[in-house]
C-alpha atoms as a PDB file:
ATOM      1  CA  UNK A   1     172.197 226.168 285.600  1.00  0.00           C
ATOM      2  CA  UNK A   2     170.347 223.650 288.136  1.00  0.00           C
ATOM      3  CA  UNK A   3     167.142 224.616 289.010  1.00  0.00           C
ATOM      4  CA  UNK A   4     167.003 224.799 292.502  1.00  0.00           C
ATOM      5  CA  UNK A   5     163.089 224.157 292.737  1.00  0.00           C
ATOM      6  CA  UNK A   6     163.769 220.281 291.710  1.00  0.00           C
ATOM      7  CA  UNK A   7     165.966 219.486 294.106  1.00  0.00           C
ATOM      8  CA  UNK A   8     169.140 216.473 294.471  1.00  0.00           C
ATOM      9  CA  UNK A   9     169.620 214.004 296.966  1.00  0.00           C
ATOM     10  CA  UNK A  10     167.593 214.246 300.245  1.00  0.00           C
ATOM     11  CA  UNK A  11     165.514 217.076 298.163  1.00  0.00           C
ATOM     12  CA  UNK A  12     165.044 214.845 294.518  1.00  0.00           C
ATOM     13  CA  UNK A  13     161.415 213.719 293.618  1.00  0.00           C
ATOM     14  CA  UNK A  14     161.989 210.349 294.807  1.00  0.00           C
ATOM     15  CA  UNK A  15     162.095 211.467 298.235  1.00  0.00           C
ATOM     16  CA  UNK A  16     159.372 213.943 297.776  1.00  0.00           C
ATOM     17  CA  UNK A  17     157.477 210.570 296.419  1.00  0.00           C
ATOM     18  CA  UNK A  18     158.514 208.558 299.869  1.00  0.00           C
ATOM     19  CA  UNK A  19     156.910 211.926 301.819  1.00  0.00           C
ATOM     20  CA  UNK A  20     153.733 211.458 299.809  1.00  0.00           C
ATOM     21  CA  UNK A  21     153.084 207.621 299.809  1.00  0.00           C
ATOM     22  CA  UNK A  22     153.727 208.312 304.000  1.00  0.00           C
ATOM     23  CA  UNK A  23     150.960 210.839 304.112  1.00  0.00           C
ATOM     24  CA  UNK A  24     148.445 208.304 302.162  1.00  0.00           C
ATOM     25  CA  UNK A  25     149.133 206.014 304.390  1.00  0.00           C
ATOM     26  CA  UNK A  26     148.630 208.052 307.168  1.00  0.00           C
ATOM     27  CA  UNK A  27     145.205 208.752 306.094  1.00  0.00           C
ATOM     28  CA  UNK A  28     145.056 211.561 303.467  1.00  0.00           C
ATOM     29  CA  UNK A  29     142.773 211.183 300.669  1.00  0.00           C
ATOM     30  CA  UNK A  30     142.932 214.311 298.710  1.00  0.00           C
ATOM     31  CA  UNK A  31     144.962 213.333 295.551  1.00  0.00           C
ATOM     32  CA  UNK A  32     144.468 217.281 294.556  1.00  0.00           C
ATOM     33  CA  UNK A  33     146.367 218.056 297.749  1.00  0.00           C
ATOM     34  CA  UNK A  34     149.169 215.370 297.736  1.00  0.00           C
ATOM     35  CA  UNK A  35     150.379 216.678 294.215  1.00  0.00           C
ATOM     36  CA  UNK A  36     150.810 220.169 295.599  1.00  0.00           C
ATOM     37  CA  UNK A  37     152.716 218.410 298.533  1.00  0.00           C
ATOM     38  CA  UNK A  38     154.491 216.241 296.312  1.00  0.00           C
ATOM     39  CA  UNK A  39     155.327 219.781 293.485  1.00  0.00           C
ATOM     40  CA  UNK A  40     155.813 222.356 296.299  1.00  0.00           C
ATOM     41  CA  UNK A  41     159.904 222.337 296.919  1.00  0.00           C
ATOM     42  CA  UNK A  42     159.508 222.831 300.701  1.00  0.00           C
ATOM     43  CA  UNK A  43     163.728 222.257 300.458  1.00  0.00           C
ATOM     44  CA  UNK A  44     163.048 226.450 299.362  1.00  0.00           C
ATOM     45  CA  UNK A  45     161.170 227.159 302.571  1.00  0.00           C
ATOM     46  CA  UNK A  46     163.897 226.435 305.074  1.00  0.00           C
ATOM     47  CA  UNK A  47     167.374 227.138 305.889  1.00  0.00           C
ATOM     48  CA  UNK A  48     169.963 225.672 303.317  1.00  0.00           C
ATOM     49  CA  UNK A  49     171.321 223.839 306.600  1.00  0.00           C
ATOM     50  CA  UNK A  50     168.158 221.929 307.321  1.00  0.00           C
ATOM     51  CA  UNK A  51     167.424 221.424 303.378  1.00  0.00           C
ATOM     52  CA  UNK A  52     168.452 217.750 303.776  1.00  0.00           C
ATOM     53  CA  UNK A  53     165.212 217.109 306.084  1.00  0.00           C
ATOM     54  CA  UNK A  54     162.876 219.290 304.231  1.00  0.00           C
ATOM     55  CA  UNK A  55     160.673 216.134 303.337  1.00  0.00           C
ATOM     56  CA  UNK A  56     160.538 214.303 306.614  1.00  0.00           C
ATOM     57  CA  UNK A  57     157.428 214.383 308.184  1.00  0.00           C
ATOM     58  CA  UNK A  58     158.335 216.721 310.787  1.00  0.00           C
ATOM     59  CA  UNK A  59     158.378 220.197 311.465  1.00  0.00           C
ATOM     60  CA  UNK A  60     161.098 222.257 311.495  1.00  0.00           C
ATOM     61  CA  UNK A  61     162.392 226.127 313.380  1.00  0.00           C
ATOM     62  CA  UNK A  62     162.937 228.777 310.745  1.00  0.00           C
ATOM     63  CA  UNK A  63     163.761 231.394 312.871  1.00  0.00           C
ATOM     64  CA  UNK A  64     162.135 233.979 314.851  1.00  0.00           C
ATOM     65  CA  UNK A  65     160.624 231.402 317.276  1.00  0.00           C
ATOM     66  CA  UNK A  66     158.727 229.703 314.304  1.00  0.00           C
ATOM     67  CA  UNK A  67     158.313 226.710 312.458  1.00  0.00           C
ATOM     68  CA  UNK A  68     157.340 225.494 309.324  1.00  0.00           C
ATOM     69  CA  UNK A  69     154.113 223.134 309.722  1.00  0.00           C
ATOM     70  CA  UNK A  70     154.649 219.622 309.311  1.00  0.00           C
ATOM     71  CA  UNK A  71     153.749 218.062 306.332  1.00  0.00           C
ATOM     72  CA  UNK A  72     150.928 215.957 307.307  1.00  0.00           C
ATOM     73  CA  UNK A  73     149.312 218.523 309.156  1.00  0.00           C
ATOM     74  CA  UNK A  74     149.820 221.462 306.008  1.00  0.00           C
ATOM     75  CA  UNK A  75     148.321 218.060 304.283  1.00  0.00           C
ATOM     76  CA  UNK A  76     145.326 217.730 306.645  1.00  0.00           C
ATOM     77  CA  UNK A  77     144.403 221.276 307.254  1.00  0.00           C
ATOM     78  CA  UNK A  78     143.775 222.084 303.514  1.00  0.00           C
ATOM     79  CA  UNK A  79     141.868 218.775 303.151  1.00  0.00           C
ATOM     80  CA  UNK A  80     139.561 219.737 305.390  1.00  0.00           C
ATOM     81  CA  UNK A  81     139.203 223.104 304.125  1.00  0.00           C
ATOM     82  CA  UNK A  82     138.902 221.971 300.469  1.00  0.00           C
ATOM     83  CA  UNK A  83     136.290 218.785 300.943  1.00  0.00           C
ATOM     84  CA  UNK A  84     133.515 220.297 299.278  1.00  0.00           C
ATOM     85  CA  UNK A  85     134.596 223.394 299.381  1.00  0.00           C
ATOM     86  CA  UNK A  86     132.745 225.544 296.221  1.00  0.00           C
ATOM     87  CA  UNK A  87     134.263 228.768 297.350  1.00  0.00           C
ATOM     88  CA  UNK A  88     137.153 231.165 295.582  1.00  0.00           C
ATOM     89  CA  UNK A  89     138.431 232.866 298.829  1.00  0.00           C
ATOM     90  CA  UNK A  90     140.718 232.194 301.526  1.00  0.00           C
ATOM     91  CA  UNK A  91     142.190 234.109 303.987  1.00  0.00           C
ATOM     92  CA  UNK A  92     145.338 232.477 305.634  1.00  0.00           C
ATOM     93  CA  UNK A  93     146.315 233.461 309.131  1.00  0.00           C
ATOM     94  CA  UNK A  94     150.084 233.051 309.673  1.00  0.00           C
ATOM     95  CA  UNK A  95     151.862 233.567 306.737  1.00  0.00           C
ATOM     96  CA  UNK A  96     154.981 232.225 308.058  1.00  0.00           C
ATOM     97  CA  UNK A  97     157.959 231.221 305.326  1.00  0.00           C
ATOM     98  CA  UNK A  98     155.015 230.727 302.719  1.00  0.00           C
ATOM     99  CA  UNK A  99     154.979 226.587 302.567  1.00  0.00           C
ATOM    100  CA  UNK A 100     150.986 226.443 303.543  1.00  0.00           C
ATOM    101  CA  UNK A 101     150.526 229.037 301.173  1.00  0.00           C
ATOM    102  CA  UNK A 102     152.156 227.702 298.301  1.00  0.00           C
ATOM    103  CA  UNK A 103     150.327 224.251 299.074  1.00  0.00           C
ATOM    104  CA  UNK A 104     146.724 226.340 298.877  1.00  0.00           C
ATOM    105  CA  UNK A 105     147.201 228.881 296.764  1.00  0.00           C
ATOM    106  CA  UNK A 106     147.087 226.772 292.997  1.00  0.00           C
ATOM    107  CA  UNK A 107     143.641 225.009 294.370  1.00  0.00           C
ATOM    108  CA  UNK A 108     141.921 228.324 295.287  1.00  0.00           C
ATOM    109  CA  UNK A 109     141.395 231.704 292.957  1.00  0.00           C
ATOM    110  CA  UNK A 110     142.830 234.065 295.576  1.00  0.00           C
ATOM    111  CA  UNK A 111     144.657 233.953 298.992  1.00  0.00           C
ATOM    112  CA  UNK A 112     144.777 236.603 301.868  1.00  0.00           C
ATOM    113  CA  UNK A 113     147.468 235.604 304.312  1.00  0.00           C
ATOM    114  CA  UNK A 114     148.000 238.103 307.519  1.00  0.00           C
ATOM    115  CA  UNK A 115     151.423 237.608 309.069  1.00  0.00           C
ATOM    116  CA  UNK A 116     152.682 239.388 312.070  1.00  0.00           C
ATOM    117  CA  UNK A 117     156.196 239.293 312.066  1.00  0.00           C
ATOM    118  CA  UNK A 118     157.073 241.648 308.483  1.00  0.00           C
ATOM    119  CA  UNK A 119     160.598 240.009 307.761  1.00  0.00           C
ATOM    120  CA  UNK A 120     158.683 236.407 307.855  1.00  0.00           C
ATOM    121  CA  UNK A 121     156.554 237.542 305.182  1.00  0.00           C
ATOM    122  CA  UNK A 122     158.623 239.739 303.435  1.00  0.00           C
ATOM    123  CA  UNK A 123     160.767 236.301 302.832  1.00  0.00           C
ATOM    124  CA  UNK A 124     157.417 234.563 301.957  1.00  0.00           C
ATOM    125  CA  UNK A 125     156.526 237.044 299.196  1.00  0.00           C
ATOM    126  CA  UNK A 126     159.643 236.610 297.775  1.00  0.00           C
ATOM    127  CA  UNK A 127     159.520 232.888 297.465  1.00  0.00           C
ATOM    128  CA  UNK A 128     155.890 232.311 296.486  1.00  0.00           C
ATOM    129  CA  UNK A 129     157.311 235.100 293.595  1.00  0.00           C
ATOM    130  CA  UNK A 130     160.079 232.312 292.411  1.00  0.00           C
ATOM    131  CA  UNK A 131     157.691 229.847 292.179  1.00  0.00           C
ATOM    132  CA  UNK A 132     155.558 231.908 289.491  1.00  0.00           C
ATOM    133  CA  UNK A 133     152.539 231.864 292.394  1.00  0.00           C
ATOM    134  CA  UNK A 134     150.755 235.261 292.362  1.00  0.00           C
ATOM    135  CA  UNK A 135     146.909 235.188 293.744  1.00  0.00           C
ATOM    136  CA  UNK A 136     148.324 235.999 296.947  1.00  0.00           C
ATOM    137  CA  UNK A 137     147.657 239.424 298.696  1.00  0.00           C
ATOM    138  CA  UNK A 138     149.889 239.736 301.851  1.00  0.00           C
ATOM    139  CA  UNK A 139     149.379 241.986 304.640  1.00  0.00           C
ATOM    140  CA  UNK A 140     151.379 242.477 308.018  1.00  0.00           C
ATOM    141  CA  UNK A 141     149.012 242.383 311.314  1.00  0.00           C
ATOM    142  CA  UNK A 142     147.550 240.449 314.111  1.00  0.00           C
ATOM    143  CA  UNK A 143     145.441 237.612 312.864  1.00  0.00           C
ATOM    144  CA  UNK A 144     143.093 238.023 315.237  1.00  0.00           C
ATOM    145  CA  UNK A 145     141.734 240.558 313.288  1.00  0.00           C
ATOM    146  CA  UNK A 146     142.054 238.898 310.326  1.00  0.00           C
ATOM    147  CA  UNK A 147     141.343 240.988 307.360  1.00  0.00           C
ATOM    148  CA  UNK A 148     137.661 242.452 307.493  1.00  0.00           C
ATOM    149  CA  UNK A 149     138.753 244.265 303.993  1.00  0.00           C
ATOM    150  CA  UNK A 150     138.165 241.290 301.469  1.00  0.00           C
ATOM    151  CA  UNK A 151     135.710 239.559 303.670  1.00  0.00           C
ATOM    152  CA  UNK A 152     133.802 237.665 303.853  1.00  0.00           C
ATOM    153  CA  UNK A 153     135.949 234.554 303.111  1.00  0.00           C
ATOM    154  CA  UNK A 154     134.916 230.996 301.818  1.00  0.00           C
ATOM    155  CA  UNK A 155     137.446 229.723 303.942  1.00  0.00           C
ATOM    156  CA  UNK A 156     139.986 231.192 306.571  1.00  0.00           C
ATOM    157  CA  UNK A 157     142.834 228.703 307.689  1.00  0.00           C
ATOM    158  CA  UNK A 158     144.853 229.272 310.934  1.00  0.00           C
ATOM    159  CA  UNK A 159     148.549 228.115 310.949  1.00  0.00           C
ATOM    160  CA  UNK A 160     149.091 228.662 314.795  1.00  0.00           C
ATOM    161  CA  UNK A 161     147.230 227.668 317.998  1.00  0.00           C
ATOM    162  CA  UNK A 162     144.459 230.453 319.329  1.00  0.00           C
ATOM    163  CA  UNK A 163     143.511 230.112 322.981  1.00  0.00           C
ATOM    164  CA  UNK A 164     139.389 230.550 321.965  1.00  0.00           C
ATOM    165  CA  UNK A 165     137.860 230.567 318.781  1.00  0.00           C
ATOM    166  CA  UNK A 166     138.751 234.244 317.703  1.00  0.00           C
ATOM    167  CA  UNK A 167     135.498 236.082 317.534  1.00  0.00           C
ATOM    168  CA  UNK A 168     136.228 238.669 314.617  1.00  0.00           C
ATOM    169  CA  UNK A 169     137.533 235.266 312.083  1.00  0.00           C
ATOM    170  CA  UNK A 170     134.129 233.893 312.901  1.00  0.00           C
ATOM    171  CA  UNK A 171     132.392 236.892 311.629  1.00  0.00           C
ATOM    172  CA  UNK A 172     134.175 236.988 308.544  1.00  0.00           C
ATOM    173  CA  UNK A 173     133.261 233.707 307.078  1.00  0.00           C
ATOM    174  CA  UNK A 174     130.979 233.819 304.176  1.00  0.00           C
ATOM    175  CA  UNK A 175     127.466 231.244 304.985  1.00  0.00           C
ATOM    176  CA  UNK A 176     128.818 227.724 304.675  1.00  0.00           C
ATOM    177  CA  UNK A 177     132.245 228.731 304.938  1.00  0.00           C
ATOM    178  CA  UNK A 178     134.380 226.937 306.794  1.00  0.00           C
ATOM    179  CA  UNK A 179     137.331 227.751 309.144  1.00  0.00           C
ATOM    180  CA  UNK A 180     140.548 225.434 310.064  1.00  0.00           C
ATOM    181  CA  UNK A 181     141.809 226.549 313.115  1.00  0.00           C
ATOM    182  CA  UNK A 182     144.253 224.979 316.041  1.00  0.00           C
ATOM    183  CA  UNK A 183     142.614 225.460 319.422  1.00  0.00           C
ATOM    184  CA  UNK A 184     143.951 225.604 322.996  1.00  0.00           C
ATOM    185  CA  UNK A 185     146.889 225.438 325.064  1.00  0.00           C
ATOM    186  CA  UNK A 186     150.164 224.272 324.236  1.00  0.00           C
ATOM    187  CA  UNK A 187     149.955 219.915 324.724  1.00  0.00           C
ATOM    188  CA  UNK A 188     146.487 220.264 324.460  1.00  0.00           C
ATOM    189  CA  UNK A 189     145.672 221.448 320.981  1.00  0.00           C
ATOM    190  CA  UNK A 190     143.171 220.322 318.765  1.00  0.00           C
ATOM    191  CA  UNK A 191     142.365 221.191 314.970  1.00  0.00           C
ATOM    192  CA  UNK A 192     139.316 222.006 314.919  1.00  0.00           C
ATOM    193  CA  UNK A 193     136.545 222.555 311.565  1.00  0.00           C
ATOM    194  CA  UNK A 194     134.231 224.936 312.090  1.00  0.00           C
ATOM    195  CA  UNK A 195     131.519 225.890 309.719  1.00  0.00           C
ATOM    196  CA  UNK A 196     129.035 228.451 309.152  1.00  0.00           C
ATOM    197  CA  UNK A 197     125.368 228.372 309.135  1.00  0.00           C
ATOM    198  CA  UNK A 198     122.349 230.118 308.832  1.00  0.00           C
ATOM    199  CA  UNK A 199     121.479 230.434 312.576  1.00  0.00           C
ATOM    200  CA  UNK A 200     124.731 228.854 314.415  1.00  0.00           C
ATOM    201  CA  UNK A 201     128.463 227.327 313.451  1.00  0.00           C
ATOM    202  CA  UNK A 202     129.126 223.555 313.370  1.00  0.00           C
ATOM    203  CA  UNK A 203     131.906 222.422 315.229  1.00  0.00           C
ATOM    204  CA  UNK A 204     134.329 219.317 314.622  1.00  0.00           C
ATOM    205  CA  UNK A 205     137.364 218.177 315.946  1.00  0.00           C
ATOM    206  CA  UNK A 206     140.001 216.553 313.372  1.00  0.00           C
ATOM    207  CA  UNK A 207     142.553 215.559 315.962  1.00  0.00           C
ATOM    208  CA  UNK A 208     145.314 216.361 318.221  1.00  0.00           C
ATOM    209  CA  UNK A 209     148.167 218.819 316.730  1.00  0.00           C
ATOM    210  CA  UNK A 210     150.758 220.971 318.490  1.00  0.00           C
ATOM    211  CA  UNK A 211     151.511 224.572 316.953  1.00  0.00           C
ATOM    212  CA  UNK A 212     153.316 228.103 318.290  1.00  0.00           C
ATOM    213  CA  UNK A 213     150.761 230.163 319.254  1.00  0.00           C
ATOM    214  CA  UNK A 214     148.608 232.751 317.995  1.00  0.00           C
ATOM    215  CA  UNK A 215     149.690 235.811 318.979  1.00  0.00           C
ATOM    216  CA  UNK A 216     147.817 239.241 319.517  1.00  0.00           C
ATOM    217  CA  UNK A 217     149.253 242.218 318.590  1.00  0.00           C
ATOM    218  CA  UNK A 218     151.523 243.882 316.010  1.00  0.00           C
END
């Protein structure tokens, strides 16, 4: 039987190879994180229609009015929330079809990912279960909130766009922890790094990017 994780044609691991030699040369350093980019079979995270474009740099709709990040950008955020990162935490706001996850969760010791819409996530389990990857809690809700529970986190990543910095993610970052978060409206979104101090949070921008947004509610 084929094992559908290794993928033919447009999916093979020559083409995963092209994806990962364009992301280097786009600027991404971490050779940690272009493995996982290069192992994860994002071809599993979309719709057997779009499977053939599952390693172009782009994102792509996988229902509900979502999208699966594009690669660069799943390569950037977790980058920046890895550089010297010492942690063993993460909480991951925006589950969606389980591709960031996947990417993260083999670097960290445990992942909390928050995802609003239950059918997104219930499909997310699943896959992240096929590909043998279980430090992952999962938990339906509004990511605003994130998940005081397990708090406070080393790091909290944000897969889609929040008008403001959400208040209650702020105050669940552990000292020096560090938040990757998309901020503002839609055609004016930056990713932003925040990190916490002792006595105030450090801001930096890492560049334009252009995500659904973050949603309130259940």
């Amino acid at each position: 039987m084929i094992d559908r994780r290794l993928g033919i044609g447009m999916t093979s691991a020559r083409t995963r190879d092209r994806l990962v030699q364009r992301l280097r040369d786009q600027g991404i350093r971490s050779e940690v994180v272009l493995n996982q980019i290069r192992n994860v079979p994002r071809h599993l995270f979309v719709d057997e229609a779009l499977a053939s474009r599952a390693y172009e740099d782009t994102a792509l709709p996988i229902g509900l009015g979502q999208t699966i990040s594009q690669p660069f950008v799943v390569a950037r955020m977790t980058e920046a929330l890895l550089d010297g990162f010492e942690g063993e935490t993460v909480l991951e706001i925006g589950t969606g079809c389980g591709y960031q996850t996947a990417v993260l969760a083999p670097l960290v010791k445990r992942v909390y990912t928050v995802e609003r819409i239950r059918e997104l996530q219930r499909k997310a389990r699943q896959r992240l279960r096929d590909l043998d990857i279980y430090n992952v809690e999962f938990r339906p809700g509004d990511g605003w909130e994130g998940w005081p529970k397990y708090g406070p986190y080393d790091g909290i990543i944000v897969t889609a766009a929040a008008s403001e910095l959400p208040e209650k993610l702020l105050q669940q970052l552990a000292p020096e922890g560090r938040l990757i978060i998309p901020v503002g409206p839609p055609g004016r979104q930056e990713l932003m790094k925040v990190t916490k101090h002792d006595d105030h949070f450090e801001q930096q921008s890492l560049g334009l990017v252009s995500f659904v947004p973050l949603v309130k509610g259940n």
